[in-house]
C-alpha atoms as a PDB file:
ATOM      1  CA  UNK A   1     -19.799  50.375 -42.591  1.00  0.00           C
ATOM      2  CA  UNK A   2     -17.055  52.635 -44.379  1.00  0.00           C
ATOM      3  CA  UNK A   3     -14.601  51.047 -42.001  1.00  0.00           C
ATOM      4  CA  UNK A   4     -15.316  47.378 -42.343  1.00  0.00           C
ATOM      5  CA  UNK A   5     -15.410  48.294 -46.086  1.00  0.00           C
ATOM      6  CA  UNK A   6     -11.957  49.581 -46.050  1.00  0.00           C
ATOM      7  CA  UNK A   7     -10.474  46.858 -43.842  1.00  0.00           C
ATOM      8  CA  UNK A   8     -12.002  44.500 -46.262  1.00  0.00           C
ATOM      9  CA  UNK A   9     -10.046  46.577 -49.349  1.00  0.00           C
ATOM     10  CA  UNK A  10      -6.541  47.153 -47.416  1.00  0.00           C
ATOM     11  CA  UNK A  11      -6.849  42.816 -46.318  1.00  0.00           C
ATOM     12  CA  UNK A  12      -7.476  41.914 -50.446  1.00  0.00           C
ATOM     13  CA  UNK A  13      -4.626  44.713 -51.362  1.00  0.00           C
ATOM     14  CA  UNK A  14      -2.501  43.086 -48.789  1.00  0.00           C
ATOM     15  CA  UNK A  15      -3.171  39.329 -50.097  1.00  0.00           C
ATOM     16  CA  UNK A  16      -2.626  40.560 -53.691  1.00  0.00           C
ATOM     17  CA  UNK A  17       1.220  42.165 -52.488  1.00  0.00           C
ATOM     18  CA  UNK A  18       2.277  38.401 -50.640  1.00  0.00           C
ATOM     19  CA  UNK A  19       1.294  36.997 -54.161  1.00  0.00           C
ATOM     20  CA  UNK A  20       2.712  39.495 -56.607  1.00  0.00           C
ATOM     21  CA  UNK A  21       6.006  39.094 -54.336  1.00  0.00           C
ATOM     22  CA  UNK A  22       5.835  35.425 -54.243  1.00  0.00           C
ATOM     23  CA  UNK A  23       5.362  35.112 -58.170  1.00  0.00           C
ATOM     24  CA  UNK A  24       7.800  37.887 -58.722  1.00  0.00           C
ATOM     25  CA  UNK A  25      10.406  35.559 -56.789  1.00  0.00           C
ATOM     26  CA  UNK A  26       9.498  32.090 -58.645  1.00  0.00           C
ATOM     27  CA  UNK A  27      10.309  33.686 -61.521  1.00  0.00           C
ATOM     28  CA  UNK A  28      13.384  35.215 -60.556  1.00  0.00           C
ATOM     29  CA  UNK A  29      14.461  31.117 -59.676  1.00  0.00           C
ATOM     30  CA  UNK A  30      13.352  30.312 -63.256  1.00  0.00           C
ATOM     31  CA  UNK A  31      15.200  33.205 -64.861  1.00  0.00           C
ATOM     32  CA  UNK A  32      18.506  32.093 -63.104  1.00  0.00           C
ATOM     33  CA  UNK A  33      18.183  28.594 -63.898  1.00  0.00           C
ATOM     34  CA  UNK A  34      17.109  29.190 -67.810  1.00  0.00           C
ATOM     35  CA  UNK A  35      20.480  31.373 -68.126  1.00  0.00           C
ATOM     36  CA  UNK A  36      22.515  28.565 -66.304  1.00  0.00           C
ATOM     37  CA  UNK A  37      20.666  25.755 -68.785  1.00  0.00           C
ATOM     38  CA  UNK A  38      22.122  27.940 -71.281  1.00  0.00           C
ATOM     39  CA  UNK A  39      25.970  28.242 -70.103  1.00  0.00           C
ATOM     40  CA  UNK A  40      25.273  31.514 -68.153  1.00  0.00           C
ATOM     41  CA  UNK A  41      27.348  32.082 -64.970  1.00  0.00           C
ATOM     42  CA  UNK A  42      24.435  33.693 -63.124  1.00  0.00           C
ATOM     43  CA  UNK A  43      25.634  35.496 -59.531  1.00  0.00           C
ATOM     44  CA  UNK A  44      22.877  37.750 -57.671  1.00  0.00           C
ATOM     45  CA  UNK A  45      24.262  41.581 -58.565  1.00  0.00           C
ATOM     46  CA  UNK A  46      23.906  43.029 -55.200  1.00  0.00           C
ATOM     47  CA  UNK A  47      25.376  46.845 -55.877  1.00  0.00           C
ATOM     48  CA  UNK A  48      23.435  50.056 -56.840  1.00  0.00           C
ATOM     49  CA  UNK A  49      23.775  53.535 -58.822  1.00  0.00           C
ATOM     50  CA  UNK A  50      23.769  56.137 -56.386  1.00  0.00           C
ATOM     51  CA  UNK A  51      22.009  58.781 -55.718  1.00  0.00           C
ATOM     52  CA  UNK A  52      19.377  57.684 -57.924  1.00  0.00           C
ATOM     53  CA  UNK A  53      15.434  59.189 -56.140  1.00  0.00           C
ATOM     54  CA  UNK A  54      13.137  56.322 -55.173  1.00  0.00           C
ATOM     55  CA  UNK A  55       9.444  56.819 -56.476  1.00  0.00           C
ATOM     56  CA  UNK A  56       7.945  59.365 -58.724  1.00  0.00           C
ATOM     57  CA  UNK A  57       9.839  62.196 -59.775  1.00  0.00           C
ATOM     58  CA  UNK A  58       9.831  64.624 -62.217  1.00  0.00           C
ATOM     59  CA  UNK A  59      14.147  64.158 -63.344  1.00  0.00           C
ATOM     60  CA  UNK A  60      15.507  61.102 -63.183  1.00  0.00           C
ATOM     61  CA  UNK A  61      17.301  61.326 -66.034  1.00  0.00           C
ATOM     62  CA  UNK A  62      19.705  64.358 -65.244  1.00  0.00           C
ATOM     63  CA  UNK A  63      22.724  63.950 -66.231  1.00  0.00           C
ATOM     64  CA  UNK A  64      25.467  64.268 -62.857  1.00  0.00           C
ATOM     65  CA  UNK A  65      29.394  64.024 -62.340  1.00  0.00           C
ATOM     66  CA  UNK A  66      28.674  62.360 -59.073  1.00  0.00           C
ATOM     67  CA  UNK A  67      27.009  59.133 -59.513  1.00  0.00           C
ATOM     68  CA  UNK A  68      28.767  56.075 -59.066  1.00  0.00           C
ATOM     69  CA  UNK A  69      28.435  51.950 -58.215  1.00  0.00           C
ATOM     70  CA  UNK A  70      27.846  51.250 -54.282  1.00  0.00           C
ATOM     71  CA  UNK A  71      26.574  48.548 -52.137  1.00  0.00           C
ATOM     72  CA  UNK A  72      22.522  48.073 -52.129  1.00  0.00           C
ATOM     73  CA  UNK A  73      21.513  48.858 -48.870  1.00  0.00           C
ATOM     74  CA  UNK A  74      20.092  45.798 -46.857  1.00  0.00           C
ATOM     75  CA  UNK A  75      16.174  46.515 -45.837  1.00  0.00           C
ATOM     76  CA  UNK A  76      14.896  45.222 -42.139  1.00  0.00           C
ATOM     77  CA  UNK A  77      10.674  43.695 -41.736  1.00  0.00           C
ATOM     78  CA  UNK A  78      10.333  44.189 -38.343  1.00  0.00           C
ATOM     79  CA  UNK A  79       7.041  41.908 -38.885  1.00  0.00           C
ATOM     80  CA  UNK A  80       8.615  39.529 -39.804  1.00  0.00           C
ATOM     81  CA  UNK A  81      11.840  39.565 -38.391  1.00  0.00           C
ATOM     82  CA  UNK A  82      13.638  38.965 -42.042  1.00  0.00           C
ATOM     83  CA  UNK A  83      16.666  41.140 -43.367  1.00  0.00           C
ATOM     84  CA  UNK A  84      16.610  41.062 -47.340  1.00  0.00           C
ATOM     85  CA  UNK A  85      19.711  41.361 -48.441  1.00  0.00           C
ATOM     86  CA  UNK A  86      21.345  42.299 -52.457  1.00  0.00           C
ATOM     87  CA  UNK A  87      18.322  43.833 -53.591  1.00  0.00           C
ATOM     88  CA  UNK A  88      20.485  45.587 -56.391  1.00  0.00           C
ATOM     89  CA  UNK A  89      19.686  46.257 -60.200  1.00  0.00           C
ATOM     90  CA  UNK A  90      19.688  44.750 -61.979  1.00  0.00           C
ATOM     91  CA  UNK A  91      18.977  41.489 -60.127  1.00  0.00           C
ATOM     92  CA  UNK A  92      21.827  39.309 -61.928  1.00  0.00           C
ATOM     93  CA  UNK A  93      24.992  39.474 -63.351  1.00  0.00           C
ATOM     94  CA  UNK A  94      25.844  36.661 -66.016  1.00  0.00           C
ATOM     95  CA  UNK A  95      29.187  36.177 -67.528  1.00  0.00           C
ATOM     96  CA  UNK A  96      30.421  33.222 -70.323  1.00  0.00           C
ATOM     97  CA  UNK A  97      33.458  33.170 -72.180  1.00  0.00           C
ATOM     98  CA  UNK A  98      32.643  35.338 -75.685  1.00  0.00           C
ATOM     99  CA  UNK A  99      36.330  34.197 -77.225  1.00  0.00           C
ATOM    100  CA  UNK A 100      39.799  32.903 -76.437  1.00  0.00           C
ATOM    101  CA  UNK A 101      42.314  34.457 -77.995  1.00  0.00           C
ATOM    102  CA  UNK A 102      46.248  33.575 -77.784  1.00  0.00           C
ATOM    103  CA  UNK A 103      45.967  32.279 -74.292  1.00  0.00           C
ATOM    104  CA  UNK A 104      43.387  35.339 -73.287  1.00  0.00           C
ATOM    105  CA  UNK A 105      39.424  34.648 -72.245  1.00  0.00           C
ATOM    106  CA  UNK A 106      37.544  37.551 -73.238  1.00  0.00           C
ATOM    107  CA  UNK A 107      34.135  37.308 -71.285  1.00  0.00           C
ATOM    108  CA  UNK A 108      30.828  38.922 -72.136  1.00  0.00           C
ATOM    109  CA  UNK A 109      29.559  40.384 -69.514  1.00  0.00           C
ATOM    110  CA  UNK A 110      25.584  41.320 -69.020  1.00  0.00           C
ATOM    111  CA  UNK A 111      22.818  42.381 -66.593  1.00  0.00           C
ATOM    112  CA  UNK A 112      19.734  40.560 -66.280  1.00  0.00           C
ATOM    113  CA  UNK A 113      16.621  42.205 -64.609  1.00  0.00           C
ATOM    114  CA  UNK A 114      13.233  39.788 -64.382  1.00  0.00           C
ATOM    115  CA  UNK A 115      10.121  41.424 -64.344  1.00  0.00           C
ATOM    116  CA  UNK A 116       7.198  39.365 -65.028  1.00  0.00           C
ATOM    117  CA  UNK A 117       5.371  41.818 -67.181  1.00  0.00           C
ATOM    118  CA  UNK A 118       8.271  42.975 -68.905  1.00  0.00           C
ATOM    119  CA  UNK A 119       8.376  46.988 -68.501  1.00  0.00           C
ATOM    120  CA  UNK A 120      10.825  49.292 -66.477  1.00  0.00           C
ATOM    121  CA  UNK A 121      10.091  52.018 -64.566  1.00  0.00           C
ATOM    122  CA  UNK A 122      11.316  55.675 -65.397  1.00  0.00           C
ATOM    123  CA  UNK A 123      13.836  55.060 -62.490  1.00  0.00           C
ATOM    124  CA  UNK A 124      15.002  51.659 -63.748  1.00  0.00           C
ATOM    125  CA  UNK A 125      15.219  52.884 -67.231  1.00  0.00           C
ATOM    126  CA  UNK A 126      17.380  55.740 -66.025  1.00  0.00           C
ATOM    127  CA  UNK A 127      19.838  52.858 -64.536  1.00  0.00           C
ATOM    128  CA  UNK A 128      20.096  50.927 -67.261  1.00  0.00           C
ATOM    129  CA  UNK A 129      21.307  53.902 -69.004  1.00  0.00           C
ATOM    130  CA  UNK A 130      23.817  54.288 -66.858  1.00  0.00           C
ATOM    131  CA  UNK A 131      25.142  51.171 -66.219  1.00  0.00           C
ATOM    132  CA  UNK A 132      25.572  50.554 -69.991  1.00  0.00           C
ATOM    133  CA  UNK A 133      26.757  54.324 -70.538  1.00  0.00           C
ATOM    134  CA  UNK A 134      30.125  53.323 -68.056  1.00  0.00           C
ATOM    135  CA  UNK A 135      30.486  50.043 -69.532  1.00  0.00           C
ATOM    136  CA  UNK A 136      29.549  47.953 -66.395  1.00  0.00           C
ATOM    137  CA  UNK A 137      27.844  45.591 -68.316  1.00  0.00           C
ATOM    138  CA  UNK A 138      27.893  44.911 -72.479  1.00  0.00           C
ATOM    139  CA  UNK A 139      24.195  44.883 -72.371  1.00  0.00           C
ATOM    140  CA  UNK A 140      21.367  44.641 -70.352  1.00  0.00           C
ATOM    141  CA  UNK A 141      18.291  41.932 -70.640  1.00  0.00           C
ATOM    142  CA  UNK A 142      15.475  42.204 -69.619  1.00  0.00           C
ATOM    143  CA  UNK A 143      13.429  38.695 -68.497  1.00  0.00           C
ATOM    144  CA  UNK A 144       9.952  38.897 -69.399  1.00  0.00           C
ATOM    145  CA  UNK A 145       7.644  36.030 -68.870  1.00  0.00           C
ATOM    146  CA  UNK A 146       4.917  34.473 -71.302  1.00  0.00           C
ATOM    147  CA  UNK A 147       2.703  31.829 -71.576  1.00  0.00           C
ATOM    148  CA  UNK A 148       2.210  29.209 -74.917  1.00  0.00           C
ATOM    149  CA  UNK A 149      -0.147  26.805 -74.448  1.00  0.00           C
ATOM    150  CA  UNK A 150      -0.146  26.442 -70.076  1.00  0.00           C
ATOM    151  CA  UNK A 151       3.723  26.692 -70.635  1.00  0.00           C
ATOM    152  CA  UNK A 152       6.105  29.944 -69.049  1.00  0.00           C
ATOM    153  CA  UNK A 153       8.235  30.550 -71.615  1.00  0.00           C
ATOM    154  CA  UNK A 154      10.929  33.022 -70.750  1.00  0.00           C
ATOM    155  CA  UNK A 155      11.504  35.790 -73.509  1.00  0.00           C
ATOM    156  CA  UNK A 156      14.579  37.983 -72.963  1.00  0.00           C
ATOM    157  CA  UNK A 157      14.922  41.666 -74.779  1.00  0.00           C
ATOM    158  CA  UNK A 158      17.410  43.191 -75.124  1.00  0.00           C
ATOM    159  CA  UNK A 159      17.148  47.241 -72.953  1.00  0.00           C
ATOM    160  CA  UNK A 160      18.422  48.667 -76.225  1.00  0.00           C
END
């Protein structure tokens, strides 16, 4: 009986991950299109800070010399038989032209990461840091969904 009860658990954890993964990537689509409604150039930011731990740890703030921009690495589902590739963070890059002056475009330059509750992890906080610490981006958004009414509205805050 303790078996069949924990099948029965691990099947409705499993069912609940395929739809927390499918509504986290609708709303990525409906983040990218709101910024391109509103002028955005939206590209999918497929690069990393290294050496940045995965999961819960005590330090991910520490401040180190040695961390720089590279590639995200490409992850493999042998299940399924699908490679998912640019799983960097933030998830986009967006760019518009901020002012032209004498003959020069000066472009503002952000990061956009969707989540649909809103909140960063101690990890992703630690990025964002980062990222806006050596100027790769001007700022950094953060896409939170909410509902008004039956209607998602996107609200963006700003990480600082």
């Amino acid at each position: 009986m303790n078996k069949e009860l924990k099948d029965l658990k691990t099947k409705k954890n499993r069912a609940r991950g395929k739809k927390a993964k499918a509504n986290g990537a609708n709303f990525e689509r409906r983040v990218r299109k709101d910024l391109e409604d509103k002028s955005w150039i939206v590209a999918k930011w497929q690069n990393n800070v290294s050496d940045f731990p995965e999961g819960n740890i005590n330090k991910p703030t520490e401040e180190r010399e040695d961390r720089k921009l590279i590639p995200a690495k490409n992850k493999f589902n042998p299940f399924s038989k699908a490679m998912m590739l640019g799983g960097g963070f933030p998830d986009f890059i967006a760019f518009r032209i901020a002012d032209t002056i004498s003959c020069h475009n000066y472009c503002e330059v952000i990061g956009v990461e969707s989540k649909v509750l809103g909140y960063l992890d101690k990890v992703e906080r630690a990025k964002c840091e980062w990222l806006l610490k050596n100027k790769i981006f001007s700022r950094i958004l953060i896409a939170q969904k909410t509902k008004v009414k039956n209607k998602i509205i996107i609200k963006y805050k700003d990480f600082k």
